[in-house]
C-alpha atoms as a PDB file:
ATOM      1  CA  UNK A   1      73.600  69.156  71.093  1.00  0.00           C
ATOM      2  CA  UNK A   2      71.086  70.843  73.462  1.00  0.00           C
ATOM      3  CA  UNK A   3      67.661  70.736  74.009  1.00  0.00           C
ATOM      4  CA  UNK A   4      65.510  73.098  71.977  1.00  0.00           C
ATOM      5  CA  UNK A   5      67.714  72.136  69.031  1.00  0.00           C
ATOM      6  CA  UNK A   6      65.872  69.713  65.800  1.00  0.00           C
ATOM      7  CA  UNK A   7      66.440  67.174  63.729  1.00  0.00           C
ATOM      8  CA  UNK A   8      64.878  67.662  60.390  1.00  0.00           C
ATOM      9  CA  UNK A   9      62.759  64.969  58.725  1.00  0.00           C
ATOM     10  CA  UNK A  10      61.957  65.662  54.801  1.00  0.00           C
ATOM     11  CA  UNK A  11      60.223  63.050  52.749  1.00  0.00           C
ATOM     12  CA  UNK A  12      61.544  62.628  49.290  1.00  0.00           C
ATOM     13  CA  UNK A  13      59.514  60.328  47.457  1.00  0.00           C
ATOM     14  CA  UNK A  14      58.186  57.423  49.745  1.00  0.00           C
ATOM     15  CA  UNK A  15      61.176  57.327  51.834  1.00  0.00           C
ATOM     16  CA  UNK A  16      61.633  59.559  54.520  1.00  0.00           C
ATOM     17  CA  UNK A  17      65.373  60.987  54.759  1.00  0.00           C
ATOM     18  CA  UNK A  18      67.049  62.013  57.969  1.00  0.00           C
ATOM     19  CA  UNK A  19      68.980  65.098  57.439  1.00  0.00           C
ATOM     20  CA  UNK A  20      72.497  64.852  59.021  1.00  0.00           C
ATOM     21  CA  UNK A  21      72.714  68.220  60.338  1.00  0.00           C
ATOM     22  CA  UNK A  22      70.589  70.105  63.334  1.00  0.00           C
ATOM     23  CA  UNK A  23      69.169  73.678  62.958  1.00  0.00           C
ATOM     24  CA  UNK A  24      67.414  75.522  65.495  1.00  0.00           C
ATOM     25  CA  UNK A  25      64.613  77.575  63.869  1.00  0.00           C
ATOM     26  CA  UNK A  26      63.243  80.794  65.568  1.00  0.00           C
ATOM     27  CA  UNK A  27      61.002  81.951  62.211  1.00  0.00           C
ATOM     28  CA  UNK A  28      59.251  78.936  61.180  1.00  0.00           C
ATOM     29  CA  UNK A  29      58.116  81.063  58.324  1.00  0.00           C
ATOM     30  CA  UNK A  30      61.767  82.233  57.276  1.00  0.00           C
ATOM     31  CA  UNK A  31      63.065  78.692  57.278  1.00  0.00           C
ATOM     32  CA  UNK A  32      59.889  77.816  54.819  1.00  0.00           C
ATOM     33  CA  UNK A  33      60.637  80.726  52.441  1.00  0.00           C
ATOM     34  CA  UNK A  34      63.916  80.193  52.435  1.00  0.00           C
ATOM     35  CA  UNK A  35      67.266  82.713  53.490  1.00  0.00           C
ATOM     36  CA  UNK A  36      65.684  85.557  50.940  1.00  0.00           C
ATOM     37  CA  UNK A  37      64.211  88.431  53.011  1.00  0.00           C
ATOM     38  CA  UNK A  38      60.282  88.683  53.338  1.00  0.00           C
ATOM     39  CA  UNK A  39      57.636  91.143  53.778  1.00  0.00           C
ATOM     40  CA  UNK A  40      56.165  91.420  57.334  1.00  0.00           C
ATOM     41  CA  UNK A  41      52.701  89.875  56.248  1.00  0.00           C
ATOM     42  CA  UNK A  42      52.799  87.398  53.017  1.00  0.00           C
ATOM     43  CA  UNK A  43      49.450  86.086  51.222  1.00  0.00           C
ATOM     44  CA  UNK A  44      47.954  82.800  51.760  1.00  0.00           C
ATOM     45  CA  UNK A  45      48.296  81.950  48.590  1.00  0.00           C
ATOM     46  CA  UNK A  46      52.278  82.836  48.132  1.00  0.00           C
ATOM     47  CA  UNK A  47      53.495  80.769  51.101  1.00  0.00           C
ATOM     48  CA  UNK A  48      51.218  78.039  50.032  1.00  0.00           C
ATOM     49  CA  UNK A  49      53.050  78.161  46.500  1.00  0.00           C
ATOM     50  CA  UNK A  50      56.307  78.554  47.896  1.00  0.00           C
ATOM     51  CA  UNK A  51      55.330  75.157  49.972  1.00  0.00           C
ATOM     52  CA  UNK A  52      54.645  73.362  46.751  1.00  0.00           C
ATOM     53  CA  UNK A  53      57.635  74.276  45.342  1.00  0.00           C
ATOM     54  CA  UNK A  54      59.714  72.533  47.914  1.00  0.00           C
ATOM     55  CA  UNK A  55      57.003  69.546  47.155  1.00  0.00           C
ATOM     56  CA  UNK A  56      56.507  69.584  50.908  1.00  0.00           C
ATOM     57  CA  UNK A  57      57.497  70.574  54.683  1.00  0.00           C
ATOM     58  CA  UNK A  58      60.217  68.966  56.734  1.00  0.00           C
ATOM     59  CA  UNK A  59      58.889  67.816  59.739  1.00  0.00           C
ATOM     60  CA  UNK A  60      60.421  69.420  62.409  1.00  0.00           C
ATOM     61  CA  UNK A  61      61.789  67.096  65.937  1.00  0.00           C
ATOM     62  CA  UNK A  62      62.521  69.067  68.607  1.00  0.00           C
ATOM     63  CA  UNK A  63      65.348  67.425  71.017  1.00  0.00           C
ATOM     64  CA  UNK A  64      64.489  67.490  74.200  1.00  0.00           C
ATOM     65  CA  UNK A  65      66.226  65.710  77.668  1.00  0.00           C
ATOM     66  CA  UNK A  66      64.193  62.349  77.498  1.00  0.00           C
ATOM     67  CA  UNK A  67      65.363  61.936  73.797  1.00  0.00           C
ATOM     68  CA  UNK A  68      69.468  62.293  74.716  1.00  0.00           C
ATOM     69  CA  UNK A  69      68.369  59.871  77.724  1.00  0.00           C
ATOM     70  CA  UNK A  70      67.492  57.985  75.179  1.00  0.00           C
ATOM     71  CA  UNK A  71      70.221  58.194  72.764  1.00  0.00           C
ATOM     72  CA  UNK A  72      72.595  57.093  75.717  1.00  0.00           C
ATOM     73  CA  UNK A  73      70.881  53.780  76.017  1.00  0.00           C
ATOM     74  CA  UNK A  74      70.722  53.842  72.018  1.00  0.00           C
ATOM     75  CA  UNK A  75      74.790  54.547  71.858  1.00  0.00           C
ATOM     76  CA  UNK A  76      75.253  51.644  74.358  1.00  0.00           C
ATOM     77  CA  UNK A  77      73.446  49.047  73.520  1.00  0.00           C
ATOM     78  CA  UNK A  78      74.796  49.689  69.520  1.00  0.00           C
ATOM     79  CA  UNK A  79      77.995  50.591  70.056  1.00  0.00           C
ATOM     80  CA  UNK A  80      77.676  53.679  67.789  1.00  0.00           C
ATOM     81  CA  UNK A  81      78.271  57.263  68.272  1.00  0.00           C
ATOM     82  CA  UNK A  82      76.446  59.026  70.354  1.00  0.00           C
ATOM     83  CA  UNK A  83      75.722  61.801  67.697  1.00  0.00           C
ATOM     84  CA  UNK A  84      74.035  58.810  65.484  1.00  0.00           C
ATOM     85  CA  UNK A  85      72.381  57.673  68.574  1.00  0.00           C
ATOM     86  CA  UNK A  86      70.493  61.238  68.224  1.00  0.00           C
ATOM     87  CA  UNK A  87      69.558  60.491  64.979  1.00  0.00           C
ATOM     88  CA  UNK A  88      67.913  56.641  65.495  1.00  0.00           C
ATOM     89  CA  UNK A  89      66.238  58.310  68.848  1.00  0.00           C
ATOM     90  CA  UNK A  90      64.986  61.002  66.991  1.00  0.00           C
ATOM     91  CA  UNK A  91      63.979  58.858  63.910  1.00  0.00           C
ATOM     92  CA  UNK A  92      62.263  56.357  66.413  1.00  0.00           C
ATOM     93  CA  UNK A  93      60.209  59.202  67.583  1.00  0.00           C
ATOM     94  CA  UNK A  94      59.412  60.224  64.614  1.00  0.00           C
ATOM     95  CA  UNK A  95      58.165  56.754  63.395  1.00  0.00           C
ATOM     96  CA  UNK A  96      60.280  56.179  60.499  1.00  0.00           C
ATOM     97  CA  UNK A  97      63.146  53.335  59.171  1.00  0.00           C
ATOM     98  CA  UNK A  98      65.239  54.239  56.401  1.00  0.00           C
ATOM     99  CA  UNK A  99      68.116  56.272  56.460  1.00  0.00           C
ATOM    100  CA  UNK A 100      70.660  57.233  54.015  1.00  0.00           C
ATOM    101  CA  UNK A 101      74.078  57.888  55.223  1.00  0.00           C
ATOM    102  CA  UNK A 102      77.729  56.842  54.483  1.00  0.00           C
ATOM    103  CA  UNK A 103      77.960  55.631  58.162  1.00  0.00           C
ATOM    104  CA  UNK A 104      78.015  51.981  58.346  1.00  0.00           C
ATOM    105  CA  UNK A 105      77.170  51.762  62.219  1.00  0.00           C
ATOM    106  CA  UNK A 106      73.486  52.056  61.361  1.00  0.00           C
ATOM    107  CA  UNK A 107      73.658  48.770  59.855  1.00  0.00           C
ATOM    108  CA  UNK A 108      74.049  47.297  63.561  1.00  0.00           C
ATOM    109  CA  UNK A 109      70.742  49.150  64.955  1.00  0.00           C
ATOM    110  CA  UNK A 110      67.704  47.240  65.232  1.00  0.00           C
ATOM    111  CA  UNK A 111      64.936  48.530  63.324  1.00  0.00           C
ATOM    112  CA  UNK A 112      66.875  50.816  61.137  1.00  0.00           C
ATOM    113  CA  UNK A 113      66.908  50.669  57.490  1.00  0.00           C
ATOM    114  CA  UNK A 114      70.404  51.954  56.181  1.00  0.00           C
ATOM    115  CA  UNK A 115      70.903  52.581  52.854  1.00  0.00           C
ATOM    116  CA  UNK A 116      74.703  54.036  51.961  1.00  0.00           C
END
């Protein structure tokens, strides 16, 4: 993982969810519409439905140097991976607990709520 690349946040419910997977998004507006193509300038009002639709907007985390500084200490002081260690700094940054994932090691992190 490099800098510039995110970790995406969505809330489902009351429980935010982080998304096991990094993207790096150069067209906010693409990535909200979705893969189908788009005309150059798109109402208010259809980009607001489209954003319904979805129910909301993933919050976007960008990964930057001081958050894989941090995800060394995190993968150290665990003993986990050092690509979950991404994930726990990135959800510490972003303020949230809960996580679902089929990875145990988050059961060993302080602070994190893991739910397989």
């Amino acid at each position: 993982m490099r800098p510039g690349e995110v970790v995406v946040v969505e809330s489902v419910g009351d429980c935010d969810i982080l998304i096991r997977r990094f993207r790096r998004v150069d067209d906010p507006l693409r990535f909200l519409i979705g893969k189908e193509p788009y005309p150059r300038h798109i109402p208010v009002e259809e980009l607001e439905e489209k954003a319904e639709e979805r129910r909301c907007l993933p919050q976007l985390y960008e990964l930057d140097q001081v958050d894989v500084m941090e995800a060394i200490k995190i993968s150290e002081e665990f003993d986990i991976s050092p690509h979950d260690a991404v994930h726990v700094a990135t959800m510490r940054k972003a303020g949230t607990t809960p996580i679902l994932s089929a990875d145990m090691g988050f059961d060993e992190v302080d602070g994190i709520k893991h739910r397989p």
